[in-house]
PDB file of N, CA and C in Angstrom:
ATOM      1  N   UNK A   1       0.839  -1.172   0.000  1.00  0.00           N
ATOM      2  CA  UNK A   1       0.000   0.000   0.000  1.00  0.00           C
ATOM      3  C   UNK A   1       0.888   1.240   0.000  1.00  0.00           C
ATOM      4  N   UNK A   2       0.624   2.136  -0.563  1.00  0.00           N
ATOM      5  CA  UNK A   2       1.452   3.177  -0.883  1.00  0.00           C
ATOM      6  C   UNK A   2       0.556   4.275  -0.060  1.00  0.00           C
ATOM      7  N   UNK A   3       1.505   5.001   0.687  1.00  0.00           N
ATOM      8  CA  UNK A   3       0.537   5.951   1.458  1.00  0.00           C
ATOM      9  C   UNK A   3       0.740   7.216   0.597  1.00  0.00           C
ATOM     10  N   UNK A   4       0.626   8.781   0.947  1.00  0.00           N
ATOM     11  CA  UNK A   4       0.193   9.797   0.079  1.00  0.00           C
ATOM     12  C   UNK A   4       0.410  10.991   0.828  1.00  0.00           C
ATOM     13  N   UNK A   5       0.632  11.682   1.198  1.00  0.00           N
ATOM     14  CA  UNK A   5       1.538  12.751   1.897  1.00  0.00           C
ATOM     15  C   UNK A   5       0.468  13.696   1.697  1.00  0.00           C
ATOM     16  N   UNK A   6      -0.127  14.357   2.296  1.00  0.00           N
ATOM     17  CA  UNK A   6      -0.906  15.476   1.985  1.00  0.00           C
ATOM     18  C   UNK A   6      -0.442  16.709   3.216  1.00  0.00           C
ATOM     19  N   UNK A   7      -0.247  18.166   2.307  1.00  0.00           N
ATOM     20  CA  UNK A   7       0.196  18.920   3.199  1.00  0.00           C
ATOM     21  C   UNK A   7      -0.894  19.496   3.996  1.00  0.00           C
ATOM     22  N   UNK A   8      -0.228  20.001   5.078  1.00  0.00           N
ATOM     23  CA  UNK A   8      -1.142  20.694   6.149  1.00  0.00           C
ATOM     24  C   UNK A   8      -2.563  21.951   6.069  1.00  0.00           C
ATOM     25  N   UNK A   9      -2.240  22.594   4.900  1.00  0.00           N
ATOM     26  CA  UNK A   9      -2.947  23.470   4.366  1.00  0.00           C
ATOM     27  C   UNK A   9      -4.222  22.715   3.800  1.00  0.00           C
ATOM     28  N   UNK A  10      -3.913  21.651   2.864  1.00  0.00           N
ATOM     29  CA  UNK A  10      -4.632  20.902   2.057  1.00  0.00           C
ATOM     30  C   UNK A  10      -5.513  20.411   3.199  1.00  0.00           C
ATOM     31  N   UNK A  11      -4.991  19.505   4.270  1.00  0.00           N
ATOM     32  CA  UNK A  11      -5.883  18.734   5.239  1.00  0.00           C
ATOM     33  C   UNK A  11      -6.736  19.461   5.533  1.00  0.00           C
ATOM     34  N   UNK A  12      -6.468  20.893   6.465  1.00  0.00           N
ATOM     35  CA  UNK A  12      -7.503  22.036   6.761  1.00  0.00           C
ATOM     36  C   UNK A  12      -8.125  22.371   5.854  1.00  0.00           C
ATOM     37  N   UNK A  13      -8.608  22.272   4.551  1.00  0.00           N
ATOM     38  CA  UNK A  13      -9.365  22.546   3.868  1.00  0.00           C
ATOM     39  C   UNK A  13     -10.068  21.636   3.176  1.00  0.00           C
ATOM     40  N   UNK A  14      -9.190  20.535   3.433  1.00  0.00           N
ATOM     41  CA  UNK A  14     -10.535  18.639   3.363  1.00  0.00           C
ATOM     42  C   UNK A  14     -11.404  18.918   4.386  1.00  0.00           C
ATOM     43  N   UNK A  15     -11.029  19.536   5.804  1.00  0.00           N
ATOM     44  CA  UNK A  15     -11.891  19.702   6.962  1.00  0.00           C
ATOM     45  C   UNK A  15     -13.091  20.349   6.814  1.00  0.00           C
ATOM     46  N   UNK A  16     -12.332  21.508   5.985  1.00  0.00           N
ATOM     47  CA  UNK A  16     -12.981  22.269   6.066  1.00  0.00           C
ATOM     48  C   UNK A  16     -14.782  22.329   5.453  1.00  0.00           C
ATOM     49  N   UNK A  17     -14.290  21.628   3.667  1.00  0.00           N
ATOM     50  CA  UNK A  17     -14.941  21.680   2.916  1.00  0.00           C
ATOM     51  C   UNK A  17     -15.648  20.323   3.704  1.00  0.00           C
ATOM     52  N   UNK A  18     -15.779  19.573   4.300  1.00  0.00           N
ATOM     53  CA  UNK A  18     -16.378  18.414   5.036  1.00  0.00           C
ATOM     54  C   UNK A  18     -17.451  18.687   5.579  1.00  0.00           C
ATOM     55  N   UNK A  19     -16.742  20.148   6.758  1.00  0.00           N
ATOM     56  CA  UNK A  19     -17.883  20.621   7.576  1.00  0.00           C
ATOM     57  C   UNK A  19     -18.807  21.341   6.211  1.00  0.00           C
ATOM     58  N   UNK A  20     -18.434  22.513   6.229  1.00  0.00           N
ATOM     59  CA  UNK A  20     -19.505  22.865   5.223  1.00  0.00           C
ATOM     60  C   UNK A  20     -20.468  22.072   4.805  1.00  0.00           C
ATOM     61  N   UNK A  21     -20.091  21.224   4.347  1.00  0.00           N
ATOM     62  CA  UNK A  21     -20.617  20.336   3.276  1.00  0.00           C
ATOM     63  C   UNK A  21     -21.847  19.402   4.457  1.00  0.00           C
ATOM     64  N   UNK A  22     -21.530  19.014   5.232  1.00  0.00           N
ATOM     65  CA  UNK A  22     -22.323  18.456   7.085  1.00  0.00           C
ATOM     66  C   UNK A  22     -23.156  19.468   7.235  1.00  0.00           C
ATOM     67  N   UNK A  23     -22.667  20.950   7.318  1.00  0.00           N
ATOM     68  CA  UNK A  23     -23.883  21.915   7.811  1.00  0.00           C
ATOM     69  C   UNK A  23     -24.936  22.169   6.984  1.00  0.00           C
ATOM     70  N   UNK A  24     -24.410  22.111   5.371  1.00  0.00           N
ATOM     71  CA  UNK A  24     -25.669  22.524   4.067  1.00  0.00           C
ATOM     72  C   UNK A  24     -26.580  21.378   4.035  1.00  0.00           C
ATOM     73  N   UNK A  25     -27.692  21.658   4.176  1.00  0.00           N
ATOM     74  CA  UNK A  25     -29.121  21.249   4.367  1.00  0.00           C
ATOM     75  C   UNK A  25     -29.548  20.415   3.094  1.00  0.00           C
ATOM     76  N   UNK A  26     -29.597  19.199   2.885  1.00  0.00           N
ATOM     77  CA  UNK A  26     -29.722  18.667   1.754  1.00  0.00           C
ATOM     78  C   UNK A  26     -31.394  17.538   2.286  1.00  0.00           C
ATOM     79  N   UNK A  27     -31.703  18.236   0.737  1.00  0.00           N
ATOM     80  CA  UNK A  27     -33.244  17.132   1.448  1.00  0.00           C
ATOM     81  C   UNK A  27     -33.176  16.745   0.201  1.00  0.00           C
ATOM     82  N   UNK A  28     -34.288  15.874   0.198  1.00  0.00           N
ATOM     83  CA  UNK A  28     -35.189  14.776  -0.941  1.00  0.00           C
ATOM     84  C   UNK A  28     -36.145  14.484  -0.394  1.00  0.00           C
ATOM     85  N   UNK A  29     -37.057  14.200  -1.653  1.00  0.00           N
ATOM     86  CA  UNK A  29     -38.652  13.594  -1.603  1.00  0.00           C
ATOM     87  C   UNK A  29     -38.256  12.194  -1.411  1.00  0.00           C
ATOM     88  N   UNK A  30     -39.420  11.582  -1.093  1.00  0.00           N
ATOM     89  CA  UNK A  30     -39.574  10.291  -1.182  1.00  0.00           C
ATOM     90  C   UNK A  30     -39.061   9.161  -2.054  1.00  0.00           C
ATOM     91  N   UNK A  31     -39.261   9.333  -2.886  1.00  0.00           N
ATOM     92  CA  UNK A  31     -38.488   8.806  -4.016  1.00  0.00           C
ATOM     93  C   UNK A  31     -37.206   9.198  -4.362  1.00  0.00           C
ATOM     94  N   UNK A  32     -36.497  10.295  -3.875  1.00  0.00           N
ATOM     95  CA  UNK A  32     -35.084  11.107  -4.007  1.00  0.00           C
ATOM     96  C   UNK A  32     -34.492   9.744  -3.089  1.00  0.00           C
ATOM     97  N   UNK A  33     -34.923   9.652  -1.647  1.00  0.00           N
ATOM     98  CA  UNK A  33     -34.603   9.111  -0.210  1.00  0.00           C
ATOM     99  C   UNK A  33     -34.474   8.156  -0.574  1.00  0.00           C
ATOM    100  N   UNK A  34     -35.577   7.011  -1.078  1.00  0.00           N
ATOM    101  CA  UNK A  34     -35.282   5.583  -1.228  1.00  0.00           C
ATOM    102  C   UNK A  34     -34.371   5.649  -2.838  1.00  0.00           C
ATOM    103  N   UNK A  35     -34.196   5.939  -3.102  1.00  0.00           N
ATOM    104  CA  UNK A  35     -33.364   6.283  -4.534  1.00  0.00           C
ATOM    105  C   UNK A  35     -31.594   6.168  -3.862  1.00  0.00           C
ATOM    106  N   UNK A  36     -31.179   7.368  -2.781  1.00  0.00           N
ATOM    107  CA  UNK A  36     -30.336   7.583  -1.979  1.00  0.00           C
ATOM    108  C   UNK A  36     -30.051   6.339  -1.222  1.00  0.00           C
ATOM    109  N   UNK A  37     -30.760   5.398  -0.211  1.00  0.00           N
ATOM    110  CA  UNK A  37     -30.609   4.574   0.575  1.00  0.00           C
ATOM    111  C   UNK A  37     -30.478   3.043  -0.669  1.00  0.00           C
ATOM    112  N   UNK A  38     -31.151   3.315  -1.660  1.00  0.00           N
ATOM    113  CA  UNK A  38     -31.117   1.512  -2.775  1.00  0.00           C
ATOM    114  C   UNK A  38     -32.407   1.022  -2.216  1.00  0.00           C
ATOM    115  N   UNK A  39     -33.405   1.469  -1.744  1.00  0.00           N
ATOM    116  CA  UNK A  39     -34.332   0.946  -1.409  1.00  0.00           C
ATOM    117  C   UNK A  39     -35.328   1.416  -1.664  1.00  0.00           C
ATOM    118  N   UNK A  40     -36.437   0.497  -2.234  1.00  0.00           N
ATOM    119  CA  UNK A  40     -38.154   0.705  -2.591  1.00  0.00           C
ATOM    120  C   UNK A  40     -38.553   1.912  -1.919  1.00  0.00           C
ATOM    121  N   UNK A  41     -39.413   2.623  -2.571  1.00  0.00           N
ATOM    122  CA  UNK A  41     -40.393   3.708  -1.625  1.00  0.00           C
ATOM    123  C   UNK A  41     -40.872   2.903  -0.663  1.00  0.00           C
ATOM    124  N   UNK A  42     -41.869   1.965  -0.512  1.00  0.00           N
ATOM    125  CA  UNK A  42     -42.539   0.964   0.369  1.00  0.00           C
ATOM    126  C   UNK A  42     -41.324   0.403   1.091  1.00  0.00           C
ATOM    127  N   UNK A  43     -40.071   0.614   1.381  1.00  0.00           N
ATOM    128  CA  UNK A  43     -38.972   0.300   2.522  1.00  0.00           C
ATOM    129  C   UNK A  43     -38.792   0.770   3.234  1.00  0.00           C
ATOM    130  N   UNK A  44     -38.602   2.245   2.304  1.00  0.00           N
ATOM    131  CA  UNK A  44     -38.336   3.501   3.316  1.00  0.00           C
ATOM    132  C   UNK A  44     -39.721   4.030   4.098  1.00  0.00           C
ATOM    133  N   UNK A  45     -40.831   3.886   3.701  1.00  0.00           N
ATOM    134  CA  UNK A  45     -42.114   4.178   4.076  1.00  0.00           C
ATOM    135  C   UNK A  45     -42.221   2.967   5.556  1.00  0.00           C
ATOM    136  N   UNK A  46     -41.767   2.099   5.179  1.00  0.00           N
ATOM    137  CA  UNK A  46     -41.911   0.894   6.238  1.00  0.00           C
ATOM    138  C   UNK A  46     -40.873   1.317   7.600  1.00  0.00           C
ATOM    139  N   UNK A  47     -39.400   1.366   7.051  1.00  0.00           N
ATOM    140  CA  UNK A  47     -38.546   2.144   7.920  1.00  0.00           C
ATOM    141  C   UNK A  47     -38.856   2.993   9.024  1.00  0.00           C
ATOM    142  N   UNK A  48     -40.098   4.274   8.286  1.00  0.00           N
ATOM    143  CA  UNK A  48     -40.346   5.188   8.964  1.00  0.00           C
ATOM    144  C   UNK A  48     -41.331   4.617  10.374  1.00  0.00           C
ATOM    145  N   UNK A  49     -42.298   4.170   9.609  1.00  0.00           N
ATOM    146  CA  UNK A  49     -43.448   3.388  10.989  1.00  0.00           C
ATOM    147  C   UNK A  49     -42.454   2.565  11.532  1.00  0.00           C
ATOM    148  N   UNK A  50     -41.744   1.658  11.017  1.00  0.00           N
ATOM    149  CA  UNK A  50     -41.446   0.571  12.432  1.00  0.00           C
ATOM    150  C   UNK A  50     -40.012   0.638  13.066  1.00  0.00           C
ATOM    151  N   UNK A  51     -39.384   1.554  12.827  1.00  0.00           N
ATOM    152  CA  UNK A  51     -38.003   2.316  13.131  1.00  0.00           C
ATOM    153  C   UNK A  51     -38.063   3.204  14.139  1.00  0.00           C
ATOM    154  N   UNK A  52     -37.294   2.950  14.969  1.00  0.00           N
ATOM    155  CA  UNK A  52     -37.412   3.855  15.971  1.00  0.00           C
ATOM    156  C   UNK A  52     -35.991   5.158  15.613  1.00  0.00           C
ATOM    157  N   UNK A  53     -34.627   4.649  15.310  1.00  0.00           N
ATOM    158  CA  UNK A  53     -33.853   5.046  14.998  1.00  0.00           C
ATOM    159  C   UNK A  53     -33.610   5.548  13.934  1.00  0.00           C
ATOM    160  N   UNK A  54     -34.712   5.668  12.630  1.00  0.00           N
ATOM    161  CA  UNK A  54     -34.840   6.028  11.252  1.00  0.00           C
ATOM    162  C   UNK A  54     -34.835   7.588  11.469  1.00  0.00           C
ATOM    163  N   UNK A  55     -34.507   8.661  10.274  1.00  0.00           N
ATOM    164  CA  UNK A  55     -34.358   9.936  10.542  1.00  0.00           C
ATOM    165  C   UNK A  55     -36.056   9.835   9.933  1.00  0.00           C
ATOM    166  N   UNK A  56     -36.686  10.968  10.288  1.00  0.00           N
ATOM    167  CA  UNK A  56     -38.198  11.114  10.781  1.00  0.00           C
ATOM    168  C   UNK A  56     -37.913  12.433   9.559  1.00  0.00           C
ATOM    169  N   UNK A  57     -39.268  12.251   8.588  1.00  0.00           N
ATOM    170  CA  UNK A  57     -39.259  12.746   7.083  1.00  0.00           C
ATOM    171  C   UNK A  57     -40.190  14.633   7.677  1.00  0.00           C
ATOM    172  N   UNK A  58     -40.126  15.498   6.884  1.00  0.00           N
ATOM    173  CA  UNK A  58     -40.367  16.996   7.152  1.00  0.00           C
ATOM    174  C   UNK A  58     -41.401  16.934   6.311  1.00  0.00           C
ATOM    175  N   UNK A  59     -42.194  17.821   6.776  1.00  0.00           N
ATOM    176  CA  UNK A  59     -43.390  18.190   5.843  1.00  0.00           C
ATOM    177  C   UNK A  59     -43.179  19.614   5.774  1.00  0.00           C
ATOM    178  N   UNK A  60     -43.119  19.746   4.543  1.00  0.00           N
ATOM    179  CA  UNK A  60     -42.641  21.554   3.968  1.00  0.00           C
ATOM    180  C   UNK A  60     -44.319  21.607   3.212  1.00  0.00           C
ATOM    181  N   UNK A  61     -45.263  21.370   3.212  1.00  0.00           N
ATOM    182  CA  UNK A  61     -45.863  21.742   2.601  1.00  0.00           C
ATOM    183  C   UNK A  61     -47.548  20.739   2.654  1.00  0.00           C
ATOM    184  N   UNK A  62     -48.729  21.063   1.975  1.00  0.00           N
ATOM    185  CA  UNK A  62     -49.429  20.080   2.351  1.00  0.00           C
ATOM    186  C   UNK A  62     -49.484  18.714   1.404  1.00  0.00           C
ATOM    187  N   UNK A  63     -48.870  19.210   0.691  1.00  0.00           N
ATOM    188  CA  UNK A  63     -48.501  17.444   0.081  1.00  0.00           C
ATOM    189  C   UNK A  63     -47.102  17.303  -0.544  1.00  0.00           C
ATOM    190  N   UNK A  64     -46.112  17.771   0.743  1.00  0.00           N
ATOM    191  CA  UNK A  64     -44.586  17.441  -0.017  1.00  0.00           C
ATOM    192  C   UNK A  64     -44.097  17.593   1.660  1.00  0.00           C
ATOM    193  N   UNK A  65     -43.603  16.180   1.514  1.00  0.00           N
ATOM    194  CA  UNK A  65     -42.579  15.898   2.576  1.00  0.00           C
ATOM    195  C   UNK A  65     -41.278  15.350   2.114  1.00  0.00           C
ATOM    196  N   UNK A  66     -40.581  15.703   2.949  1.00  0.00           N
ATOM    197  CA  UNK A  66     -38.810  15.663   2.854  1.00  0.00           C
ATOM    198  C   UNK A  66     -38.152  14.797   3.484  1.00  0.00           C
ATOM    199  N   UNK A  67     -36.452  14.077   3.319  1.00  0.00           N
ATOM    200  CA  UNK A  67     -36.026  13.802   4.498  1.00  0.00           C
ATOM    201  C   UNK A  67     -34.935  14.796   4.519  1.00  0.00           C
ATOM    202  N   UNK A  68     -34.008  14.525   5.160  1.00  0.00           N
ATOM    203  CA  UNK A  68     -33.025  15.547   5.434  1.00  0.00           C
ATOM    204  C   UNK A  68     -31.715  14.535   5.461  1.00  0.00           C
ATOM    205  N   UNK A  69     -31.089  14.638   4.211  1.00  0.00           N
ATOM    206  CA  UNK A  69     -29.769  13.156   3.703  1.00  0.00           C
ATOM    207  C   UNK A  69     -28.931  13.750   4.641  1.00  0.00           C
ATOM    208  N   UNK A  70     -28.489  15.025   5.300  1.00  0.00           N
ATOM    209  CA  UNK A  70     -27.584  14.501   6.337  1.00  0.00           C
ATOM    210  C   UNK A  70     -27.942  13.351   7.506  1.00  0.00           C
ATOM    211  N   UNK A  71     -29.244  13.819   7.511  1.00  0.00           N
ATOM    212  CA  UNK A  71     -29.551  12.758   8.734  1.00  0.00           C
ATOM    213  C   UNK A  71     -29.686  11.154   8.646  1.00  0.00           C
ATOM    214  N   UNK A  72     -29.900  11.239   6.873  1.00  0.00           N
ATOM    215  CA  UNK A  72     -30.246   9.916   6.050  1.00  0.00           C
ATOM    216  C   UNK A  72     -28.689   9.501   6.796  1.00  0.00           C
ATOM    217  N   UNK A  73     -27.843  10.403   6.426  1.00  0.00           N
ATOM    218  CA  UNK A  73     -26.033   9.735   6.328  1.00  0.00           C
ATOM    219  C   UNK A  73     -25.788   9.703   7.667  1.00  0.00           C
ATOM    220  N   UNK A  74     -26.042  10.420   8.919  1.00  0.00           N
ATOM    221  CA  UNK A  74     -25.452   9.912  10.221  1.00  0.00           C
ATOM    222  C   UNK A  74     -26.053   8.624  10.756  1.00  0.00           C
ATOM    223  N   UNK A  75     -27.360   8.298  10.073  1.00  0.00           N
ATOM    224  CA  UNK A  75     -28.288   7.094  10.469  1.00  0.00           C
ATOM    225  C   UNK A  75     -27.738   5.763   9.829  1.00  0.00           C
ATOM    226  N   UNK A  76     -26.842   5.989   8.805  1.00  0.00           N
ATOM    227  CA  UNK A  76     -25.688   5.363   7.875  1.00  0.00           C
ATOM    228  C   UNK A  76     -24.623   5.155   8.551  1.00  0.00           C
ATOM    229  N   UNK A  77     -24.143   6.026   8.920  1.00  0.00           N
ATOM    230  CA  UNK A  77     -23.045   5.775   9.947  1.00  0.00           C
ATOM    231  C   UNK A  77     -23.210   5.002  11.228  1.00  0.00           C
ATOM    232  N   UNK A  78     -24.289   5.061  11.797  1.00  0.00           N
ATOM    233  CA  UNK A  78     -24.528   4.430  13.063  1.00  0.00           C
ATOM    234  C   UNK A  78     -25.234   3.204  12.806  1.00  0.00           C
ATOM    235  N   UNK A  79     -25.428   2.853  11.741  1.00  0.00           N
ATOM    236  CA  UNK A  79     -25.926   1.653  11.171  1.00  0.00           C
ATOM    237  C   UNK A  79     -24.673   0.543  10.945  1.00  0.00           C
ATOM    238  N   UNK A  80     -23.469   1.240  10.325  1.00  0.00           N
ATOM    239  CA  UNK A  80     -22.081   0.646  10.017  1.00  0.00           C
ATOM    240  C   UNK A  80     -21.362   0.442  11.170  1.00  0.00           C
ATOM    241  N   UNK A  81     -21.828   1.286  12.597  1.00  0.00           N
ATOM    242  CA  UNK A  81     -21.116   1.169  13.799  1.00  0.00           C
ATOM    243  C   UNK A  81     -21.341   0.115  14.205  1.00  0.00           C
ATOM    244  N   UNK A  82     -22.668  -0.386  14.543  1.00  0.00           N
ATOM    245  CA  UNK A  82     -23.551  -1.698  15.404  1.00  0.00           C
ATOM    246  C   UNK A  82     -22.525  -2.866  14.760  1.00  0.00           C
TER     247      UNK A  82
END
Protein backbone atom coordinates (compact mmCIF):
# COMPACT_ATOMS: atom_id res chain seq x y z
CA UNK A 1 0.00 0.00 0.00
CA UNK A 2 1.45 3.18 -0.88
CA UNK A 3 0.54 5.95 1.46
CA UNK A 4 0.19 9.80 0.08
CA UNK A 5 1.54 12.75 1.90
CA UNK A 6 -0.91 15.48 1.98
CA UNK A 7 0.20 18.92 3.20
CA UNK A 8 -1.14 20.69 6.15
CA UNK A 9 -2.95 23.47 4.37
CA UNK A 10 -4.63 20.90 2.06
CA UNK A 11 -5.88 18.73 5.24
CA UNK A 12 -7.50 22.04 6.76
CA UNK A 13 -9.37 22.55 3.87
CA UNK A 14 -10.53 18.64 3.36
CA UNK A 15 -11.89 19.70 6.96
CA UNK A 16 -12.98 22.27 6.07
CA UNK A 17 -14.94 21.68 2.92
CA UNK A 18 -16.38 18.41 5.04
CA UNK A 19 -17.88 20.62 7.58
CA UNK A 20 -19.51 22.87 5.22
CA UNK A 21 -20.62 20.34 3.28
CA UNK A 22 -22.32 18.46 7.08
CA UNK A 23 -23.88 21.92 7.81
CA UNK A 24 -25.67 22.52 4.07
CA UNK A 25 -29.12 21.25 4.37
CA UNK A 26 -29.72 18.67 1.75
CA UNK A 27 -33.24 17.13 1.45
CA UNK A 28 -35.19 14.78 -0.94
CA UNK A 29 -38.65 13.59 -1.60
CA UNK A 30 -39.57 10.29 -1.18
CA UNK A 31 -38.49 8.81 -4.02
CA UNK A 32 -35.08 11.11 -4.01
CA UNK A 33 -34.60 9.11 -0.21
CA UNK A 34 -35.28 5.58 -1.23
CA UNK A 35 -33.36 6.28 -4.53
CA UNK A 36 -30.34 7.58 -1.98
CA UNK A 37 -30.61 4.57 0.58
CA UNK A 38 -31.12 1.51 -2.78
CA UNK A 39 -34.33 0.95 -1.41
CA UNK A 40 -38.15 0.70 -2.59
CA UNK A 41 -40.39 3.71 -1.62
CA UNK A 42 -42.54 0.96 0.37
CA UNK A 43 -38.97 0.30 2.52
CA UNK A 44 -38.34 3.50 3.32
CA UNK A 45 -42.11 4.18 4.08
CA UNK A 46 -41.91 0.89 6.24
CA UNK A 47 -38.55 2.14 7.92
CA UNK A 48 -40.35 5.19 8.96
CA UNK A 49 -43.45 3.39 10.99
CA UNK A 50 -41.45 0.57 12.43
CA UNK A 51 -38.00 2.32 13.13
CA UNK A 52 -37.41 3.86 15.97
CA UNK A 53 -33.85 5.05 15.00
CA UNK A 54 -34.84 6.03 11.25
CA UNK A 55 -34.36 9.94 10.54
CA UNK A 56 -38.20 11.11 10.78
CA UNK A 57 -39.26 12.75 7.08
CA UNK A 58 -40.37 17.00 7.15
CA UNK A 59 -43.39 18.19 5.84
CA UNK A 60 -42.64 21.55 3.97
CA UNK A 61 -45.86 21.74 2.60
CA UNK A 62 -49.43 20.08 2.35
CA UNK A 63 -48.50 17.44 0.08
CA UNK A 64 -44.59 17.44 -0.02
CA UNK A 65 -42.58 15.90 2.58
CA UNK A 66 -38.81 15.66 2.85
CA UNK A 67 -36.03 13.80 4.50
CA UNK A 68 -33.03 15.55 5.43
CA UNK A 69 -29.77 13.16 3.70
CA UNK A 70 -27.58 14.50 6.34
CA UNK A 71 -29.55 12.76 8.73
CA UNK A 72 -30.25 9.92 6.05
CA UNK A 73 -26.03 9.74 6.33
CA UNK A 74 -25.45 9.91 10.22
CA UNK A 75 -28.29 7.09 10.47
CA UNK A 76 -25.69 5.36 7.87
CA UNK A 77 -23.04 5.77 9.95
CA UNK A 78 -24.53 4.43 13.06
CA UNK A 79 -25.93 1.65 11.17
CA UNK A 80 -22.08 0.65 10.02
CA UNK A 81 -21.12 1.17 13.80
CA UNK A 82 -23.55 -1.70 15.40
Amino acid sequence: MKHQTITLPALKQAVSDELARRKERRYARPTGAAQYLGVSLATLWRWNAERDDFPRPRKIGPRATVWDLNEIDAWLDAQQAK
